[in-house]
Protein backbone atom coordinates (compact mmCIF):
# COMPACT_ATOMS: atom_id res chain seq x y z
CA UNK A 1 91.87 91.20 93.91
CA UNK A 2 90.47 94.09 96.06
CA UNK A 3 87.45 94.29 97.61
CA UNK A 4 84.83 97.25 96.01
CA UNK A 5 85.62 99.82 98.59
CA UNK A 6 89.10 99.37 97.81
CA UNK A 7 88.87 99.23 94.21
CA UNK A 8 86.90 102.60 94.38
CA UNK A 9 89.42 104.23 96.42
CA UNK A 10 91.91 102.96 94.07
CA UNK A 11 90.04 104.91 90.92
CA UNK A 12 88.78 107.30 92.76
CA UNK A 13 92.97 108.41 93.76
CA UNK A 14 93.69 107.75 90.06
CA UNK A 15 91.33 109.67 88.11
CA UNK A 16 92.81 112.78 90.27
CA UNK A 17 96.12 112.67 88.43
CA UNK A 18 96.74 113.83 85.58
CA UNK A 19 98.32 111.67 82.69
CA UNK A 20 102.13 112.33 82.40
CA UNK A 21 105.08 110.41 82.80
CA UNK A 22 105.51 110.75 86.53
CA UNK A 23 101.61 109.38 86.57
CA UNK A 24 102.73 106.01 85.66
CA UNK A 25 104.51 105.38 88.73
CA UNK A 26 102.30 106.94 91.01
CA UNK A 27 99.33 104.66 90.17
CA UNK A 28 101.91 101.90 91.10
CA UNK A 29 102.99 103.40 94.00
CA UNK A 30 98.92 103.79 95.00
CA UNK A 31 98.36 100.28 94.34
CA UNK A 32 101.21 99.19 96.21
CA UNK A 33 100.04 101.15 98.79
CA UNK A 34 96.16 99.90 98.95
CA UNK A 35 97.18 96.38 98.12
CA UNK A 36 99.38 96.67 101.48
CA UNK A 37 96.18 98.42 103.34
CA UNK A 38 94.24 95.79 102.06
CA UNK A 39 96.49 92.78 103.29
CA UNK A 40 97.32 94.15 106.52
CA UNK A 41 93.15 94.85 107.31
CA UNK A 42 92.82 91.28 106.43
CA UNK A 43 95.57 89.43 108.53
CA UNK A 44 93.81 92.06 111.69
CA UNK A 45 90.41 90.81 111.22
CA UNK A 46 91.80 87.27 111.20
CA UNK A 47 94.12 87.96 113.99
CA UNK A 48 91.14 89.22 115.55
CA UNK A 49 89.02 86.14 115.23
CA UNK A 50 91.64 83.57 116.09
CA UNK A 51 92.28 85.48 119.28
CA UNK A 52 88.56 85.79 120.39
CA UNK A 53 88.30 81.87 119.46
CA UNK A 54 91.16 81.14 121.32
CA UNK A 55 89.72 83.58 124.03
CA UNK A 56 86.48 81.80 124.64
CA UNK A 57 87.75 77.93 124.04
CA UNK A 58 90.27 78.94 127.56
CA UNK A 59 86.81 80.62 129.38
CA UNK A 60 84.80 77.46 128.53
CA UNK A 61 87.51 75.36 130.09
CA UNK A 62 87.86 77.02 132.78
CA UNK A 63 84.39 77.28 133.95
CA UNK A 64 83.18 74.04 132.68
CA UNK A 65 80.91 75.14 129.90
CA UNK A 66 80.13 74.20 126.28
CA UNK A 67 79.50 76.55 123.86
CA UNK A 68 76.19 78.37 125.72
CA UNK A 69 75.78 80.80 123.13
């Protein structure tokens, strides 16, 4: 579901703790967490994208111009 950088961190967090009954709901709480990270980095770089596509389709009809680059 996550990407390897965010899998890593996700182990990486994990292996720190030590096993006992609090434990169990911390690694939920950490994936929770990353899974939100994750899915909000996501929805930004499409944001992103949309809004520079959007950007350039207004510039090229503005100025006349197709797609130059």
């Amino acid at each position: 579901m996550f990407d390897a950088a965010t899998e890593a961190k996700r182990i990486e967090l994990e292996d720190t703790i030590w096993l006992n009954r609090g434990c169990f709901l911390f690694k939920e709480i950490i994936r929770d967490c990353l899974k939100k990270d994750y899915v909000e980095s996501k929805m930004r770089s499409l944001r992103a994208d949309s809004l520079y596509n959007k950007g350039a389709v207004e510039y090229y009809r503005k100025y006349g111009t197709v797609g130059e680059f």
